[in-house]
C-alpha atoms as a PDB file:
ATOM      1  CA  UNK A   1     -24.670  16.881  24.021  1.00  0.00           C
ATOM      2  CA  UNK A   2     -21.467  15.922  24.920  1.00  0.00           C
ATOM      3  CA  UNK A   3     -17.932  14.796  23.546  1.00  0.00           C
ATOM      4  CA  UNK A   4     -16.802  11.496  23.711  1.00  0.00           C
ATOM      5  CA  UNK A   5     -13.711  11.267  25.938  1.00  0.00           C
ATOM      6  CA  UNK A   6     -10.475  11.557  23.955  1.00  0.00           C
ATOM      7  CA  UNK A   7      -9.052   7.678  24.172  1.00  0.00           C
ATOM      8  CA  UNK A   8     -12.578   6.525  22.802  1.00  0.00           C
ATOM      9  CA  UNK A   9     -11.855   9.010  19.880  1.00  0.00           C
ATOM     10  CA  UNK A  10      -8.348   7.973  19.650  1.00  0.00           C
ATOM     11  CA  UNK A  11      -9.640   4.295  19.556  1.00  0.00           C
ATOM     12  CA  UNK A  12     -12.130   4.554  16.721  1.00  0.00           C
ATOM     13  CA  UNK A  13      -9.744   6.124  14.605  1.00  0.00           C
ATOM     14  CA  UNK A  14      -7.753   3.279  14.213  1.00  0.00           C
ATOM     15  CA  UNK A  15     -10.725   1.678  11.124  1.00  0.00           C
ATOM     16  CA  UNK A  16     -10.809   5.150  10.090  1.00  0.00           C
ATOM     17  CA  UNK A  17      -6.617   5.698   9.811  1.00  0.00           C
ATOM     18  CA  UNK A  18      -6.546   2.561   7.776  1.00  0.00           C
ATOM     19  CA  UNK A  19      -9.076   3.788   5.789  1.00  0.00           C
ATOM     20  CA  UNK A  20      -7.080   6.544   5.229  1.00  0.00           C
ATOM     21  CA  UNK A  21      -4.096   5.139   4.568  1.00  0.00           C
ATOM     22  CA  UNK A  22      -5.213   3.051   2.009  1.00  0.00           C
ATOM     23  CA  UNK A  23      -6.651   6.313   0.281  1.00  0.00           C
ATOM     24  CA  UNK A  24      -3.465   7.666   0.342  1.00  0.00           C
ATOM     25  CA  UNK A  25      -1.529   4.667  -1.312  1.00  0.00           C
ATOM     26  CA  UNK A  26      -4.222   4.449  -3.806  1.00  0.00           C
ATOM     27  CA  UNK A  27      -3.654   7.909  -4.943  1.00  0.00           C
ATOM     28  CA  UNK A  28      -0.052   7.535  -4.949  1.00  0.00           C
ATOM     29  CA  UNK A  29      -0.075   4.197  -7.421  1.00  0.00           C
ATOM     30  CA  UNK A  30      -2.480   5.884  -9.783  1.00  0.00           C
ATOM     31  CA  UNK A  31      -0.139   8.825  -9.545  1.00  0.00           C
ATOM     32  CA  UNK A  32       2.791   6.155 -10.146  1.00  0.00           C
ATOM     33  CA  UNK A  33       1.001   4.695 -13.147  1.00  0.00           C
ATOM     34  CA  UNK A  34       0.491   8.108 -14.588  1.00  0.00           C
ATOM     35  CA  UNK A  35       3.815   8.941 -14.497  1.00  0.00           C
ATOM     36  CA  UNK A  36       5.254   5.462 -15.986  1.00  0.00           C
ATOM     37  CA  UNK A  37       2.733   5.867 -18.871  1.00  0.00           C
ATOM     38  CA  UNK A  38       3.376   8.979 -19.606  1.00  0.00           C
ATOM     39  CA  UNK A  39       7.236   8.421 -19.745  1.00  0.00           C
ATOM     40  CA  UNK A  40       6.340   5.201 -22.068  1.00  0.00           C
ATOM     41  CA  UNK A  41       4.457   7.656 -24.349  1.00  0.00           C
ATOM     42  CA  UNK A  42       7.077  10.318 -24.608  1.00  0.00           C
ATOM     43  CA  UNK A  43       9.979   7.806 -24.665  1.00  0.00           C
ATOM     44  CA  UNK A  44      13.734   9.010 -23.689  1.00  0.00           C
ATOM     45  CA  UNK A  45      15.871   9.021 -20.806  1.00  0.00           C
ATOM     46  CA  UNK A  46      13.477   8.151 -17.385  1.00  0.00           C
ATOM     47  CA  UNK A  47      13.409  11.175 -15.713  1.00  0.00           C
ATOM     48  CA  UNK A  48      14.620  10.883 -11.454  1.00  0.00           C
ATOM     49  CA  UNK A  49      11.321  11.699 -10.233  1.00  0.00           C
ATOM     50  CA  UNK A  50      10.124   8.921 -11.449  1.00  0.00           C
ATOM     51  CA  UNK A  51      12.534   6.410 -10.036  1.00  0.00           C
ATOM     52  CA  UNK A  52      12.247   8.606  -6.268  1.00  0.00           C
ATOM     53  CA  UNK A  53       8.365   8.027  -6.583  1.00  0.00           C
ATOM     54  CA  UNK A  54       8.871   4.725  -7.337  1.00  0.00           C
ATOM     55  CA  UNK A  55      10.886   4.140  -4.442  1.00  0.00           C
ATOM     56  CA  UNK A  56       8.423   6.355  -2.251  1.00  0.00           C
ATOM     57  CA  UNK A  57       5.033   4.750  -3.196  1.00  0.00           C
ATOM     58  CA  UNK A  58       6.883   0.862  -2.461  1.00  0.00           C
ATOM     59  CA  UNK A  59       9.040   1.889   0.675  1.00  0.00           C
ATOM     60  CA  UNK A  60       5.390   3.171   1.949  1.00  0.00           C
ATOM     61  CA  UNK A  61       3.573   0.296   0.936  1.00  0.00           C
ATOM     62  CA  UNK A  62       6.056  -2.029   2.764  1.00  0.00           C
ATOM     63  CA  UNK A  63       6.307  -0.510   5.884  1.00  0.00           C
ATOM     64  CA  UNK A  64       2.306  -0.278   5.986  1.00  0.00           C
ATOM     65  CA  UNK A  65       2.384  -3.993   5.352  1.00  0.00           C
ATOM     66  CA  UNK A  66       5.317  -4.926   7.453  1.00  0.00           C
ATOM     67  CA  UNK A  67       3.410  -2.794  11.032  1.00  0.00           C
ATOM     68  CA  UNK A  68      -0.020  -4.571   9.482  1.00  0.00           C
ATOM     69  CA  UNK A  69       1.529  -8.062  10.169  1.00  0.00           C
ATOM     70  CA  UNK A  70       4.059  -7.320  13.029  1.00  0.00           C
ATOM     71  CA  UNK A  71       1.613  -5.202  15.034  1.00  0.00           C
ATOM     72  CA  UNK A  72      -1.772  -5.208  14.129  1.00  0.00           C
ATOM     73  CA  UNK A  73      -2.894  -8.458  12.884  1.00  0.00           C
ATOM     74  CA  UNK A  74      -1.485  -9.947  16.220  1.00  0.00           C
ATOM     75  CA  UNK A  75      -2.859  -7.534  18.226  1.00  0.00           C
ATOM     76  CA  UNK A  76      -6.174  -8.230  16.176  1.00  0.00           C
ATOM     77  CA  UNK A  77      -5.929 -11.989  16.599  1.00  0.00           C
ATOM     78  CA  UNK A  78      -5.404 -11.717  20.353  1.00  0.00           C
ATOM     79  CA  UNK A  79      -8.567  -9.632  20.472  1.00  0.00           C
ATOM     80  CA  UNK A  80     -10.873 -11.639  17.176  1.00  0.00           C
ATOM     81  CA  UNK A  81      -9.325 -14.800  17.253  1.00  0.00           C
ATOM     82  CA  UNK A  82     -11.977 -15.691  14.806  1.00  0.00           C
ATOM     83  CA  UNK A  83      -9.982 -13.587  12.254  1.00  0.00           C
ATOM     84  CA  UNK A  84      -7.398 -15.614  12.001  1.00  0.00           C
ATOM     85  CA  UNK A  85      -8.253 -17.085   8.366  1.00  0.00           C
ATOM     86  CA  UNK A  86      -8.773 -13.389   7.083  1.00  0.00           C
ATOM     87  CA  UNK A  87      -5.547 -12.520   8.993  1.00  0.00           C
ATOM     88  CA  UNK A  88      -3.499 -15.415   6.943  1.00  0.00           C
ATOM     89  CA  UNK A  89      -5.137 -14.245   3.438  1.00  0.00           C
ATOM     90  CA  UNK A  90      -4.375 -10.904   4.179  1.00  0.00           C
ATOM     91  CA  UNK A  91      -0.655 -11.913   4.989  1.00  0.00           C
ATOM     92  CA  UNK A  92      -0.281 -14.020   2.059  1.00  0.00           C
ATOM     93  CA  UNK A  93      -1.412 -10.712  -0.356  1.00  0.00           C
ATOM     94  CA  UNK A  94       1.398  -9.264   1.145  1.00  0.00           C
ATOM     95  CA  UNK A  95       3.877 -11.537   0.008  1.00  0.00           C
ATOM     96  CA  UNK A  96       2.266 -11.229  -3.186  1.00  0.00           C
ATOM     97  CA  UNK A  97       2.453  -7.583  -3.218  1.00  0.00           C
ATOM     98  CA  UNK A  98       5.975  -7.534  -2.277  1.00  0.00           C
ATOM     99  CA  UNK A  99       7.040  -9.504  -5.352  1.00  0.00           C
ATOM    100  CA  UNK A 100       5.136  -7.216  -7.792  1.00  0.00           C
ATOM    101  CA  UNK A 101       6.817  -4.284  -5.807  1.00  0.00           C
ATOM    102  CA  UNK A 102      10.289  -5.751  -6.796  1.00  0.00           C
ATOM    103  CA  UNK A 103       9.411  -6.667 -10.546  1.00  0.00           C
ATOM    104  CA  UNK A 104       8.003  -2.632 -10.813  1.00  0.00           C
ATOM    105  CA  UNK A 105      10.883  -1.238  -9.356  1.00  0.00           C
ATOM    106  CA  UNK A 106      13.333  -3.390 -11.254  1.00  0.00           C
ATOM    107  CA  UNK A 107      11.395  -2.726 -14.525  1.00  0.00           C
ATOM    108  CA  UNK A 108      11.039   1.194 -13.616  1.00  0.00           C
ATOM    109  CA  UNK A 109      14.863   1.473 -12.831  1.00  0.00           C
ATOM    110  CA  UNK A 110      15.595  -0.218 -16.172  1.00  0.00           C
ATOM    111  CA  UNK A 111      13.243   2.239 -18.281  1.00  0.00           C
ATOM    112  CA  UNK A 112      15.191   4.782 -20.139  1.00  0.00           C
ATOM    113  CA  UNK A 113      18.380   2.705 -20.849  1.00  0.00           C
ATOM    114  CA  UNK A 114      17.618   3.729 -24.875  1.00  0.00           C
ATOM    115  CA  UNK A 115      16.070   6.737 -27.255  1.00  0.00           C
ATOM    116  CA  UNK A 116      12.881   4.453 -27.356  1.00  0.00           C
ATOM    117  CA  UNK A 117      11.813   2.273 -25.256  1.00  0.00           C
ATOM    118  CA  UNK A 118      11.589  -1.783 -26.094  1.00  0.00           C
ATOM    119  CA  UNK A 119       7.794  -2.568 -26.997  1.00  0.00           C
ATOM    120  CA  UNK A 120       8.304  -6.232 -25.059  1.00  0.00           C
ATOM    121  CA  UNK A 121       9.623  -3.540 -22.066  1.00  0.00           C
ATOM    122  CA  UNK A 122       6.659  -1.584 -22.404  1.00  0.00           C
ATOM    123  CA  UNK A 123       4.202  -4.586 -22.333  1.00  0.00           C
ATOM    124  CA  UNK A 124       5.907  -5.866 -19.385  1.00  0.00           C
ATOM    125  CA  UNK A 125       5.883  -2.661 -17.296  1.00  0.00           C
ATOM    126  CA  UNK A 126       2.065  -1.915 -17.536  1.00  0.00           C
ATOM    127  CA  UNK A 127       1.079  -5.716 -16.731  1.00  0.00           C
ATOM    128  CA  UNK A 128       2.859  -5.482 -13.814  1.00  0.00           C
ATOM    129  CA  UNK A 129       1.531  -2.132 -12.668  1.00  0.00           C
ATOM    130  CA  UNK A 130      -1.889  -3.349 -14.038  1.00  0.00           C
ATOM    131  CA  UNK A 131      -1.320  -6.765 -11.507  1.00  0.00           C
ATOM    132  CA  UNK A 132      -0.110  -4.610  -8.920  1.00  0.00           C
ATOM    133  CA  UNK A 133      -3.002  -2.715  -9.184  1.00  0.00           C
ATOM    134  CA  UNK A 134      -5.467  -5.417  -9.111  1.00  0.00           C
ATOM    135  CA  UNK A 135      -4.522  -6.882  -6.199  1.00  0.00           C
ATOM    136  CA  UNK A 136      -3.569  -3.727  -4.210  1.00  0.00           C
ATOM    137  CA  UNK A 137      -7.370  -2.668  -4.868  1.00  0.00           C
ATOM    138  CA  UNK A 138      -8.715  -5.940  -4.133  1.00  0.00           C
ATOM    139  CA  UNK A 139      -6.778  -6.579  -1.242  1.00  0.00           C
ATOM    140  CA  UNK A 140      -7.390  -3.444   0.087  1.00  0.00           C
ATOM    141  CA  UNK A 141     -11.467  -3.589  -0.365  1.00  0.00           C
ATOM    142  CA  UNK A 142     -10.988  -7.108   0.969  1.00  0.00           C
ATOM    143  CA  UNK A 143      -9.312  -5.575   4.237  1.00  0.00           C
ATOM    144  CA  UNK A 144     -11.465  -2.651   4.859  1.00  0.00           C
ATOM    145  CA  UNK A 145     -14.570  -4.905   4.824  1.00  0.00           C
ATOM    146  CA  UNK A 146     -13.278  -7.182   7.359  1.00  0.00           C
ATOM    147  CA  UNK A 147     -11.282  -5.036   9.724  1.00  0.00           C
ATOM    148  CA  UNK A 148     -12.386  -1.639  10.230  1.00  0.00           C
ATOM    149  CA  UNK A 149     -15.059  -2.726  12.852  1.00  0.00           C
ATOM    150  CA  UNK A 150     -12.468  -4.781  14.416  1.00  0.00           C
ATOM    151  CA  UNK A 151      -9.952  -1.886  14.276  1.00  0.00           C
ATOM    152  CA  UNK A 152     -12.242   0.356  16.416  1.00  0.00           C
ATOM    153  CA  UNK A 153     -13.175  -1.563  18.916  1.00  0.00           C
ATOM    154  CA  UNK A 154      -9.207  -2.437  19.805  1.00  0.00           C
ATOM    155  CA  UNK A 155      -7.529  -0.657  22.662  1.00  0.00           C
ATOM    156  CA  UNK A 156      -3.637  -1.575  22.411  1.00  0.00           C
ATOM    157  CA  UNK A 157      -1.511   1.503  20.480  1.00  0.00           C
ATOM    158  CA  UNK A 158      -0.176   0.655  17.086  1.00  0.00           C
ATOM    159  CA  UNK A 159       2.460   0.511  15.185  1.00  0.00           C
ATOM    160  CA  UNK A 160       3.421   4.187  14.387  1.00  0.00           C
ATOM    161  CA  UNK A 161       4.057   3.029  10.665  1.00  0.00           C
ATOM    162  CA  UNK A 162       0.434   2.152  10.374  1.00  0.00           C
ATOM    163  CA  UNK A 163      -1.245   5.687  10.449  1.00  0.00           C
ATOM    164  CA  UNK A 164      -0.500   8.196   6.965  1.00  0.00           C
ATOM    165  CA  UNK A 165       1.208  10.645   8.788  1.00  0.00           C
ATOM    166  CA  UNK A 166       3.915   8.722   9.516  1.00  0.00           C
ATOM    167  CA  UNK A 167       4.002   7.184   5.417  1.00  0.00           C
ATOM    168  CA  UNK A 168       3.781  11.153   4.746  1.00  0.00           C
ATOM    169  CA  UNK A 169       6.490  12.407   6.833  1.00  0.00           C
ATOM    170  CA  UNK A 170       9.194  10.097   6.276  1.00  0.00           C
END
């Protein structure tokens, strides 16, 4: 039995890094969520790990999205130019998800402005982390379904923001 040759390996990674990635930013807004509720619950100042994972978990999220449409959803159109409709949907998500990025970080840099937190605050922070959630998980199922096959079959490199080790390392 024998190996398959390295760029064939390198290749089929590419459904399996996105895969991956995905895992990772999953893990990191449930982590997120965790630590907003539990700073609603105990109320007080919001402590600067919070606002730095904040930051972290969006800044990775964007750059994922920005090399997904700058890099690989062209390089996957040139290649399946019947994904073009999935292509669009997936873009427009990403506008979506950039707005409920802004509204969480906005709303998570203005918790801990008072001793307790404002109830209408409180209410406003978890439905936007529960939207964000929503349509990060749906958008990523949606994704994985239509793209990994097409992901490892393509042969052009991509963008180094697309694979976790370079969300991880940065």
């Amino acid at each position: 039995m024998s190996a398959l040759p390295e760029p064939t390996d390198r290749v089929r990674a590419f459904g399996n890094q996105l895969v991956d990635v995905h895992l990772y930013l999953r893990e990191e807004l449930a982590r997120l969520r965790a630590d907003v509720a539990a700073h609603l619950a105990a109320g007080g100042e919001r402590p600067r790990e919070l606002r730095a994972h904040c930051l972290a978990f969006c800044t990775a999220l964007t750059r994922h999205h920005t090399a997904e449409d700058d890099g690989v959803f062209p390089a996957l159109a040139r290649r399946h130019p019947e994904l073009h409709p999935v292509l669009d949907e997936l873009s427009r998500d990403h506008e979506q998800v950039t707005e409920l990025l802004t509204a969480v970080r906005k709303l998570v840099d203005g918790l801990g402005t008072g001793p307790e937190p404002d109830p209408a605050e409180v209410r406003r922070i978890r439905g936007e982390l529960d939207g964000l959630v929503a349509l990060v998980e749906s958008h990523f199922t949606f994704e994985e379904r239509k793209l990994v096959t097409a992901l490892n079959a393509l042969e052009e490199p991509l963008p180094e923001d697309f694979a976790l080790r370079d969300l991880t390392e940065r």
